[in-house]
PDB file of N, CA and C in Angstrom:
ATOM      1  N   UNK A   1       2.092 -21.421   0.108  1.00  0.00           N
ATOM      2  CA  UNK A   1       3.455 -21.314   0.613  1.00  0.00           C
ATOM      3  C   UNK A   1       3.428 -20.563   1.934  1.00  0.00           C
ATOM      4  N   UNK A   2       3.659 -20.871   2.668  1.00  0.00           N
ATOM      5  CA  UNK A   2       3.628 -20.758   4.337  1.00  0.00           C
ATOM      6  C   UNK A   2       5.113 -20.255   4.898  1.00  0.00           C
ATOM      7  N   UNK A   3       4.873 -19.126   5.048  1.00  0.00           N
ATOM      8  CA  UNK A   3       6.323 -17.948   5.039  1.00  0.00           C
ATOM      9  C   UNK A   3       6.314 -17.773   6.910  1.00  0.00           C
ATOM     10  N   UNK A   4       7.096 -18.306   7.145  1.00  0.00           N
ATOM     11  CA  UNK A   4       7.223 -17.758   8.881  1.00  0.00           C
ATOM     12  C   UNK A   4       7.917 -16.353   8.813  1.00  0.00           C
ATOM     13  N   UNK A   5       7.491 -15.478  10.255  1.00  0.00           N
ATOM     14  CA  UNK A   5       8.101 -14.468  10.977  1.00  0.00           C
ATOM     15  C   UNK A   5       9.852 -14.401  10.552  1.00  0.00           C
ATOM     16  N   UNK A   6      10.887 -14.875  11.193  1.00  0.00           N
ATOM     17  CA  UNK A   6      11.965 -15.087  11.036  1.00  0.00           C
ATOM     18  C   UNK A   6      12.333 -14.956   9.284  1.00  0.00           C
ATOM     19  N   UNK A   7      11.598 -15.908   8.742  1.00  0.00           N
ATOM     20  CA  UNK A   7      12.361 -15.565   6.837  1.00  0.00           C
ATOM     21  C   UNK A   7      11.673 -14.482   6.712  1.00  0.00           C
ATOM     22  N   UNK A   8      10.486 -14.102   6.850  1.00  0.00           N
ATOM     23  CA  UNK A   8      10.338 -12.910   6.756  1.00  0.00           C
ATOM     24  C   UNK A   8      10.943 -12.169   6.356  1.00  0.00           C
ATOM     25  N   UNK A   9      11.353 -11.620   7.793  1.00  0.00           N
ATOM     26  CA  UNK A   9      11.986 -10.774   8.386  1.00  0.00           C
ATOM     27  C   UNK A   9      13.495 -10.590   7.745  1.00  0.00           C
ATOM     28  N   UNK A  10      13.944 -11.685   7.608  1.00  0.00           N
ATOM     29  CA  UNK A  10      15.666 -11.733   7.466  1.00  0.00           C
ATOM     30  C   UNK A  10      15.266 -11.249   5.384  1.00  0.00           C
ATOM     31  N   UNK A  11      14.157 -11.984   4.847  1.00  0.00           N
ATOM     32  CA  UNK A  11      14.306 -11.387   3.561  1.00  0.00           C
ATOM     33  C   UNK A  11      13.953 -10.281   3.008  1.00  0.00           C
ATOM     34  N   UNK A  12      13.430  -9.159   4.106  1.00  0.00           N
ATOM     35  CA  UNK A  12      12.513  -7.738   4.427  1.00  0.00           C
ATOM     36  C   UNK A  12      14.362  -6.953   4.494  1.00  0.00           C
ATOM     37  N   UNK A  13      14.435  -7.304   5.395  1.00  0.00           N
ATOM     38  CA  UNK A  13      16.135  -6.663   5.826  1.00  0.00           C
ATOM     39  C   UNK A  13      17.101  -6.470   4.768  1.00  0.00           C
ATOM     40  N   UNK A  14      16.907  -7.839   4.168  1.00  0.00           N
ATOM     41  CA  UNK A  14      18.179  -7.880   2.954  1.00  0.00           C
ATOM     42  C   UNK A  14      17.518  -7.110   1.719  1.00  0.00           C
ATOM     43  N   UNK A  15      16.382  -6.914   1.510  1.00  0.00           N
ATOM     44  CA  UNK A  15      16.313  -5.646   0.704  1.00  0.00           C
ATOM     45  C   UNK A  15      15.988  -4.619   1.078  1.00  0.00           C
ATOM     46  N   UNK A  16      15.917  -4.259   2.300  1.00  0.00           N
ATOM     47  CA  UNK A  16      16.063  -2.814   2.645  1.00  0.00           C
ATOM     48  C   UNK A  16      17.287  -2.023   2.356  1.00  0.00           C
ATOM     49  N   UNK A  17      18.264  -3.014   2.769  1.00  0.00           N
ATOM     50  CA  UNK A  17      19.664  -2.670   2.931  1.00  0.00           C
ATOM     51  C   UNK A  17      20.309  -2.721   1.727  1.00  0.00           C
ATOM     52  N   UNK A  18      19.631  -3.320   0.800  1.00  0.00           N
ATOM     53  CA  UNK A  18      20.168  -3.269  -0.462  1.00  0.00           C
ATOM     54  C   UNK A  18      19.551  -2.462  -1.198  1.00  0.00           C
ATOM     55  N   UNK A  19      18.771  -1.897  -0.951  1.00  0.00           N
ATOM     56  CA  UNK A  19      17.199  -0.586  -1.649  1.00  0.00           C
ATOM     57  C   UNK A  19      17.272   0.609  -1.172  1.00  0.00           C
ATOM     58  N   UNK A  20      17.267   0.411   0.220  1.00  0.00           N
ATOM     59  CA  UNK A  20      16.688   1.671   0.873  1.00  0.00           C
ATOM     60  C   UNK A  20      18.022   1.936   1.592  1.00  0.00           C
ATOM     61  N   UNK A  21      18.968   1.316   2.465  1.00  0.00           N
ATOM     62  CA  UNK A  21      19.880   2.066   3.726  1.00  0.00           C
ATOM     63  C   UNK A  21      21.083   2.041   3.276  1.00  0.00           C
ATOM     64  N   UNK A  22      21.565   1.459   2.181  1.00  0.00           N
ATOM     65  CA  UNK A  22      23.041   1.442   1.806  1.00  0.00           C
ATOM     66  C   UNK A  22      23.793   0.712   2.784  1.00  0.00           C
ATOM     67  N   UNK A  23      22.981  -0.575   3.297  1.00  0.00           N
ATOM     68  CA  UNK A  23      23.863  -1.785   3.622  1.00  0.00           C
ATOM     69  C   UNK A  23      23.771  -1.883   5.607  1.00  0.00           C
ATOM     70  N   UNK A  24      23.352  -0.460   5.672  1.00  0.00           N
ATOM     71  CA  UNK A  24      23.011  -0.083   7.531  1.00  0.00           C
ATOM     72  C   UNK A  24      22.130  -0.867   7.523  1.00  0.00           C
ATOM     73  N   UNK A  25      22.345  -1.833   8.868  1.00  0.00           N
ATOM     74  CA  UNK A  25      22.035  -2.842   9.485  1.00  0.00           C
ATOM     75  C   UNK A  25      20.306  -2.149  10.042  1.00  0.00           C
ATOM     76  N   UNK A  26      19.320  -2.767   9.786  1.00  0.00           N
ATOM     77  CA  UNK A  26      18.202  -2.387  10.314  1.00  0.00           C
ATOM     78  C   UNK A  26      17.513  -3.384  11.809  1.00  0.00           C
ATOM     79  N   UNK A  27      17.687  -2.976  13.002  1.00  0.00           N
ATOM     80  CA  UNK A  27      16.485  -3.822  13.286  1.00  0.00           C
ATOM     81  C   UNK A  27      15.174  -3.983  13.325  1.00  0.00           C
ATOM     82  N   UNK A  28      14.639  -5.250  13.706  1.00  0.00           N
ATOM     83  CA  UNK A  28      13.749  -5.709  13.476  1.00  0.00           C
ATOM     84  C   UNK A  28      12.282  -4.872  14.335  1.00  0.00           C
ATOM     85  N   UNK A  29      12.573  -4.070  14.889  1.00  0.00           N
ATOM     86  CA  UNK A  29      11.855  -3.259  15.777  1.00  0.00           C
ATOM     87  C   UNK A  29      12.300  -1.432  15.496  1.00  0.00           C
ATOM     88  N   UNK A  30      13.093  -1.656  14.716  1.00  0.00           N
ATOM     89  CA  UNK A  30      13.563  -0.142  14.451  1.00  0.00           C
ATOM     90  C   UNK A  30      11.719   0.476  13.449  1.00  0.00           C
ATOM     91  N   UNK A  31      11.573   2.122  13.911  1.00  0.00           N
ATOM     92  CA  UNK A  31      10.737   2.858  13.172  1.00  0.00           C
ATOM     93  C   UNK A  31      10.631   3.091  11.607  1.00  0.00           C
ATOM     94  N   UNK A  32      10.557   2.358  10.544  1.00  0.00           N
ATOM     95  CA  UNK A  32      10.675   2.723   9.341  1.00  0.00           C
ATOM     96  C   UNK A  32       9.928   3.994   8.930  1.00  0.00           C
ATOM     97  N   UNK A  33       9.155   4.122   9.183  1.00  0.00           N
ATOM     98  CA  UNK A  33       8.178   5.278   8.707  1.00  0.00           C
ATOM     99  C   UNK A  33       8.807   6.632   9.812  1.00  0.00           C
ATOM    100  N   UNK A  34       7.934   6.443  10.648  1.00  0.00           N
ATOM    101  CA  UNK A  34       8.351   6.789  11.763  1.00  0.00           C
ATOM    102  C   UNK A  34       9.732   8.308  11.669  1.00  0.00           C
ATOM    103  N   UNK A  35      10.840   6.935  11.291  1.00  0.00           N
ATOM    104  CA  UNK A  35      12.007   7.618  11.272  1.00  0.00           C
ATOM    105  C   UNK A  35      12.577   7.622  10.057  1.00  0.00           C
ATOM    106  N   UNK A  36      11.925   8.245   9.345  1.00  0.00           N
ATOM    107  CA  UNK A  36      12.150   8.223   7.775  1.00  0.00           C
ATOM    108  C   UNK A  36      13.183   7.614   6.926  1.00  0.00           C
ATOM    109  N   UNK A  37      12.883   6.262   6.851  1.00  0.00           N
ATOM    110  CA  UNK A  37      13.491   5.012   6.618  1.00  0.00           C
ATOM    111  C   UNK A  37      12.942   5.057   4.992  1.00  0.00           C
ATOM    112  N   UNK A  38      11.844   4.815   5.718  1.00  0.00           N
ATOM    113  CA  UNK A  38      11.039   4.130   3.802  1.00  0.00           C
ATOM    114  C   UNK A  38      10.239   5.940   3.409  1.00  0.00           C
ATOM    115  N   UNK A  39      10.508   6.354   2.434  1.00  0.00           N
ATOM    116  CA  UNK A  39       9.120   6.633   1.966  1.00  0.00           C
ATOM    117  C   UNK A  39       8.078   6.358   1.095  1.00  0.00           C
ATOM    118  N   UNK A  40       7.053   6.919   0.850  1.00  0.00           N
ATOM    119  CA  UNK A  40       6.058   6.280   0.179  1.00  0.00           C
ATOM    120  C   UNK A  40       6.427   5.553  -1.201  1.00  0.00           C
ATOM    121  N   UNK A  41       7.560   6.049  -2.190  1.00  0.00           N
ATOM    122  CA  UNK A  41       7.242   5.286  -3.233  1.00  0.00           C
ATOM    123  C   UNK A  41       8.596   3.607  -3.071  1.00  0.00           C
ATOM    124  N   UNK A  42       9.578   4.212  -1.921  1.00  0.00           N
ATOM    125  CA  UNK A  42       9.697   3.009  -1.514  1.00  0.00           C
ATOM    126  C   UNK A  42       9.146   1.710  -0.744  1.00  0.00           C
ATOM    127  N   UNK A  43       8.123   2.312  -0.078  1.00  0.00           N
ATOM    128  CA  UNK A  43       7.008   1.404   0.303  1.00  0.00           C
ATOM    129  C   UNK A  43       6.252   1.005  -0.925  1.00  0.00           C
ATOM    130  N   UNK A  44       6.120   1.060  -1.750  1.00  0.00           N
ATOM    131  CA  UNK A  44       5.627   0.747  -2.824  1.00  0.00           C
ATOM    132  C   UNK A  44       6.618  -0.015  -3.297  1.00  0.00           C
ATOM    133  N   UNK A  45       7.867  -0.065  -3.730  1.00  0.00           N
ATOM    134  CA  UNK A  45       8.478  -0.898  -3.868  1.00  0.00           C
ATOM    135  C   UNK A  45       8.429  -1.670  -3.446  1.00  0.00           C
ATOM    136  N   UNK A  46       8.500  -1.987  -2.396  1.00  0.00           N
ATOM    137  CA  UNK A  46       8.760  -3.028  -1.177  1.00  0.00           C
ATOM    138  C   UNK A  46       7.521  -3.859  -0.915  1.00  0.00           C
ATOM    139  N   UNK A  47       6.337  -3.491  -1.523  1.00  0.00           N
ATOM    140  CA  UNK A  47       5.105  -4.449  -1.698  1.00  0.00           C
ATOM    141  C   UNK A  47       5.378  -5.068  -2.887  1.00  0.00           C
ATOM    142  N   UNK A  48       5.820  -5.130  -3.836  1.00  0.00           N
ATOM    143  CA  UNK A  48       6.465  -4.821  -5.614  1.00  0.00           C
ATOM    144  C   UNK A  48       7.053  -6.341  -4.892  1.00  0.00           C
ATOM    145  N   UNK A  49       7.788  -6.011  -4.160  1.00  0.00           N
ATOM    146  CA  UNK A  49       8.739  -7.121  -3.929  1.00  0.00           C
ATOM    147  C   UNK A  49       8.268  -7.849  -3.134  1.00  0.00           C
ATOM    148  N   UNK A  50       7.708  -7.799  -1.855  1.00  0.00           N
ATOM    149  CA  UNK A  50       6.953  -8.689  -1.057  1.00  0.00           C
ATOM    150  C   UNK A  50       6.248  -9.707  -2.119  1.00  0.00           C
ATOM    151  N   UNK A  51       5.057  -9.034  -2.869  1.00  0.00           N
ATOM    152  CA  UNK A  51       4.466  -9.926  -3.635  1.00  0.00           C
ATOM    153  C   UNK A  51       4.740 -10.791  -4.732  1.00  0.00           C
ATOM    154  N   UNK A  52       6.081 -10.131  -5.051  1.00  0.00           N
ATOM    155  CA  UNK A  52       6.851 -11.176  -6.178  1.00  0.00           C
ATOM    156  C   UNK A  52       7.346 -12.609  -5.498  1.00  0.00           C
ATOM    157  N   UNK A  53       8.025 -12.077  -4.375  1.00  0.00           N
ATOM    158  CA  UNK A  53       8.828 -13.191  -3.390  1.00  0.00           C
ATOM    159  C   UNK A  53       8.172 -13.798  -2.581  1.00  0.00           C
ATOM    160  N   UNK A  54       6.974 -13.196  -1.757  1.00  0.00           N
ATOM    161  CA  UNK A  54       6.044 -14.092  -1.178  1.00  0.00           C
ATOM    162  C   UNK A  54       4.478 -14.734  -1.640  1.00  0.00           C
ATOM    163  N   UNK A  55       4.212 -14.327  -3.014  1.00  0.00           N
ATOM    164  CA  UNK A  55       3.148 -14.848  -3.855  1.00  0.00           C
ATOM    165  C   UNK A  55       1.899 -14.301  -2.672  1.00  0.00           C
ATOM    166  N   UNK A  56       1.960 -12.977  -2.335  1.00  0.00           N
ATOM    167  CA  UNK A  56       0.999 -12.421  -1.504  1.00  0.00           C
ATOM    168  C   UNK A  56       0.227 -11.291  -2.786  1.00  0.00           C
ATOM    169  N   UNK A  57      -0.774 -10.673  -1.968  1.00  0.00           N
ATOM    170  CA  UNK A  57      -1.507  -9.357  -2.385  1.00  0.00           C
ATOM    171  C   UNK A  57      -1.592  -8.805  -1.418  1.00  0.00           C
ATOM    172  N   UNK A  58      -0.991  -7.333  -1.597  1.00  0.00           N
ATOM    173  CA  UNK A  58      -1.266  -6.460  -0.596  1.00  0.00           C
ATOM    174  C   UNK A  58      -1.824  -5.587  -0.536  1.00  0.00           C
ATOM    175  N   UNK A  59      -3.477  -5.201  -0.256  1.00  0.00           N
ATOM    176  CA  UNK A  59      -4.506  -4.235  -0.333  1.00  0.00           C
ATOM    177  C   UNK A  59      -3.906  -3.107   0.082  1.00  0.00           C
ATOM    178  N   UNK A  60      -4.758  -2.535  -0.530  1.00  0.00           N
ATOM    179  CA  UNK A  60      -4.427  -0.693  -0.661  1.00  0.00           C
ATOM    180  C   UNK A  60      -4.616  -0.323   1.101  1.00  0.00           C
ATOM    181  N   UNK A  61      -5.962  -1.042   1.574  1.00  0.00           N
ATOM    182  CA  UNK A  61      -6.242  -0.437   3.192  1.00  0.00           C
ATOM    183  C   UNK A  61      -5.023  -1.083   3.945  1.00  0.00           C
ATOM    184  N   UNK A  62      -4.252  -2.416   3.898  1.00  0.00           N
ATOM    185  CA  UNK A  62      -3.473  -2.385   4.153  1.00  0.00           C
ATOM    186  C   UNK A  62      -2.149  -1.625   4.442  1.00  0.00           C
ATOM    187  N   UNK A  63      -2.296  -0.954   3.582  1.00  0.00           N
ATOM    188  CA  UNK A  63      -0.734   0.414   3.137  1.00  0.00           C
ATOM    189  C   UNK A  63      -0.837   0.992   4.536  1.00  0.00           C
ATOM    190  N   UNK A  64      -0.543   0.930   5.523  1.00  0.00           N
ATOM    191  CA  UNK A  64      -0.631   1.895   6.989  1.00  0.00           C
ATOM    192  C   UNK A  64       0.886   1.660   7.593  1.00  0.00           C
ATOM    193  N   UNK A  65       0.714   2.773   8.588  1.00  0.00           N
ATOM    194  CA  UNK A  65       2.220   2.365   9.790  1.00  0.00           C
ATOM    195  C   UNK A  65       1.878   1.179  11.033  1.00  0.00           C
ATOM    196  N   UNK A  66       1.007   0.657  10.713  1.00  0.00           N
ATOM    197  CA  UNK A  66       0.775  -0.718  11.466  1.00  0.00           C
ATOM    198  C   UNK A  66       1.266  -1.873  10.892  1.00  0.00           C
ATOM    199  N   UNK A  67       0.801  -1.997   9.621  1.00  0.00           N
ATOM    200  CA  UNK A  67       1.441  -3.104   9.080  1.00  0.00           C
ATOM    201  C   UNK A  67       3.075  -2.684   8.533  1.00  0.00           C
ATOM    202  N   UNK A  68       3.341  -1.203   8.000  1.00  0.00           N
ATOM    203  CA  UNK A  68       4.588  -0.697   7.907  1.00  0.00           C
ATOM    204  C   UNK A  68       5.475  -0.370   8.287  1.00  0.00           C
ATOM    205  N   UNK A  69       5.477  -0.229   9.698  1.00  0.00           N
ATOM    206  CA  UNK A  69       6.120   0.420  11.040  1.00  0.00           C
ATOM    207  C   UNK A  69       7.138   0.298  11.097  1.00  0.00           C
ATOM    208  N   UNK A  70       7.792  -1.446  10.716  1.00  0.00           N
ATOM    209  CA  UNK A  70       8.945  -1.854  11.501  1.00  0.00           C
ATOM    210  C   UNK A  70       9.440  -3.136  10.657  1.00  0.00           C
ATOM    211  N   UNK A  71      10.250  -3.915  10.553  1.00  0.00           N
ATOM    212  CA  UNK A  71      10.296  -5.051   9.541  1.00  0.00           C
ATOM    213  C   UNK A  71       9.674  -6.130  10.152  1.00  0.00           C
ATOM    214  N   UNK A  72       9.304  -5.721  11.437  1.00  0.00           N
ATOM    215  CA  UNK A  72       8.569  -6.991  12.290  1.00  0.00           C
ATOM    216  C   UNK A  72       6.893  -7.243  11.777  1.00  0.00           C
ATOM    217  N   UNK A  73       6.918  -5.530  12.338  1.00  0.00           N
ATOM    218  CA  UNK A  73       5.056  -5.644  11.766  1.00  0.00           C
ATOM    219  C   UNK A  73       5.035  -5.736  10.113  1.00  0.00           C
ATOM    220  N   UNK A  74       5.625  -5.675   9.313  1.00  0.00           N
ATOM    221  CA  UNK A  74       5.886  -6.200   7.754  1.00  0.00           C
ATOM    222  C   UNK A  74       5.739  -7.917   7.378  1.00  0.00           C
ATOM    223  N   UNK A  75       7.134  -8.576   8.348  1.00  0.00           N
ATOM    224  CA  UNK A  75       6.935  -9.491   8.652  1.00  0.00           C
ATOM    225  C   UNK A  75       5.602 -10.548   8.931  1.00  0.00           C
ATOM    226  N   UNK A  76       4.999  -9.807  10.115  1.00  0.00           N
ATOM    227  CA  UNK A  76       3.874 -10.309  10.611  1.00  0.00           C
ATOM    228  C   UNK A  76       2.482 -10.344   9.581  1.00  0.00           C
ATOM    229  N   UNK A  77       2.922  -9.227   8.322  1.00  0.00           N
ATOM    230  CA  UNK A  77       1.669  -9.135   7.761  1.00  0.00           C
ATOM    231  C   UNK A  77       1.800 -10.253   6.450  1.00  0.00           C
ATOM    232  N   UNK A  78       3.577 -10.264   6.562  1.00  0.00           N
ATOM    233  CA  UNK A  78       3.767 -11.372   4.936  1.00  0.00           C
ATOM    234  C   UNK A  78       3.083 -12.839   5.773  1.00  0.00           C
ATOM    235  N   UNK A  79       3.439 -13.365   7.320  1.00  0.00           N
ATOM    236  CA  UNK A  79       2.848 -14.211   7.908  1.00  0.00           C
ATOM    237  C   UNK A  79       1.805 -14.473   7.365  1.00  0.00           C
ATOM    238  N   UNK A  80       0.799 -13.513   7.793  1.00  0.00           N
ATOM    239  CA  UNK A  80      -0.654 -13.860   7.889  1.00  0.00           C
ATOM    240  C   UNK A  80      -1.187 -13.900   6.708  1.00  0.00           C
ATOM    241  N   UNK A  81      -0.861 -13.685   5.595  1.00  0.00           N
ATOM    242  CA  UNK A  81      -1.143 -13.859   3.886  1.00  0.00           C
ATOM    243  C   UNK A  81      -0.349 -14.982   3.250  1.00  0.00           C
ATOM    244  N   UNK A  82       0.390 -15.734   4.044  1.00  0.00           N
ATOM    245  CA  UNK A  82       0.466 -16.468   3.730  1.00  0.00           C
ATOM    246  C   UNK A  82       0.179 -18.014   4.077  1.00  0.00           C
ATOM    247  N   UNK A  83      -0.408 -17.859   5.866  1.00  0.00           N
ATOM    248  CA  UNK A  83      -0.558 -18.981   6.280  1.00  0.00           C
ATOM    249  C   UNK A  83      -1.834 -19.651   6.273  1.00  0.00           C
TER     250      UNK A  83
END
């Protein structure tokens, strides 16, 4: 199943906002970590859910603020596990 950037992204958002921000609009370049958006056991969630919804695995060395940073670089990583 071959997940583009864009659904990604738009299905990263809609559970942030429903999980993590209480509905505040996130963009796609905004600091999650960074600016203490997610923390760790919500990042854990949020792989919980990546991998349910995008039939991915997400390695432990993976877990960083590169692939976590932003809903883009999130995005980019559901991309590449899935294409």
């Amino acid at each position: 199943m071959s997940v583009n950037t864009e659904t990604a992204a738009a299905a990263i958002r809609e559970w942030l906002q429903e999980n993590v921000t209480g509905n505040r609009e996130i963009s796609d370049d905004e600091p999650l970590i960074e600016n203490g958006v997610l923390t760790s056991l919500q990042t854990v969630e949020l792989v919980m859910f990546m991998e349910d919804r995008f039939g991915i695995v997400v390695e432990d060395d993976e877990l960083d603020e590169e692939n976590f940073g932003s809903v883009r670089s999130i995005a980019s990583l559901v991309e590449s596990k899935t294409s």
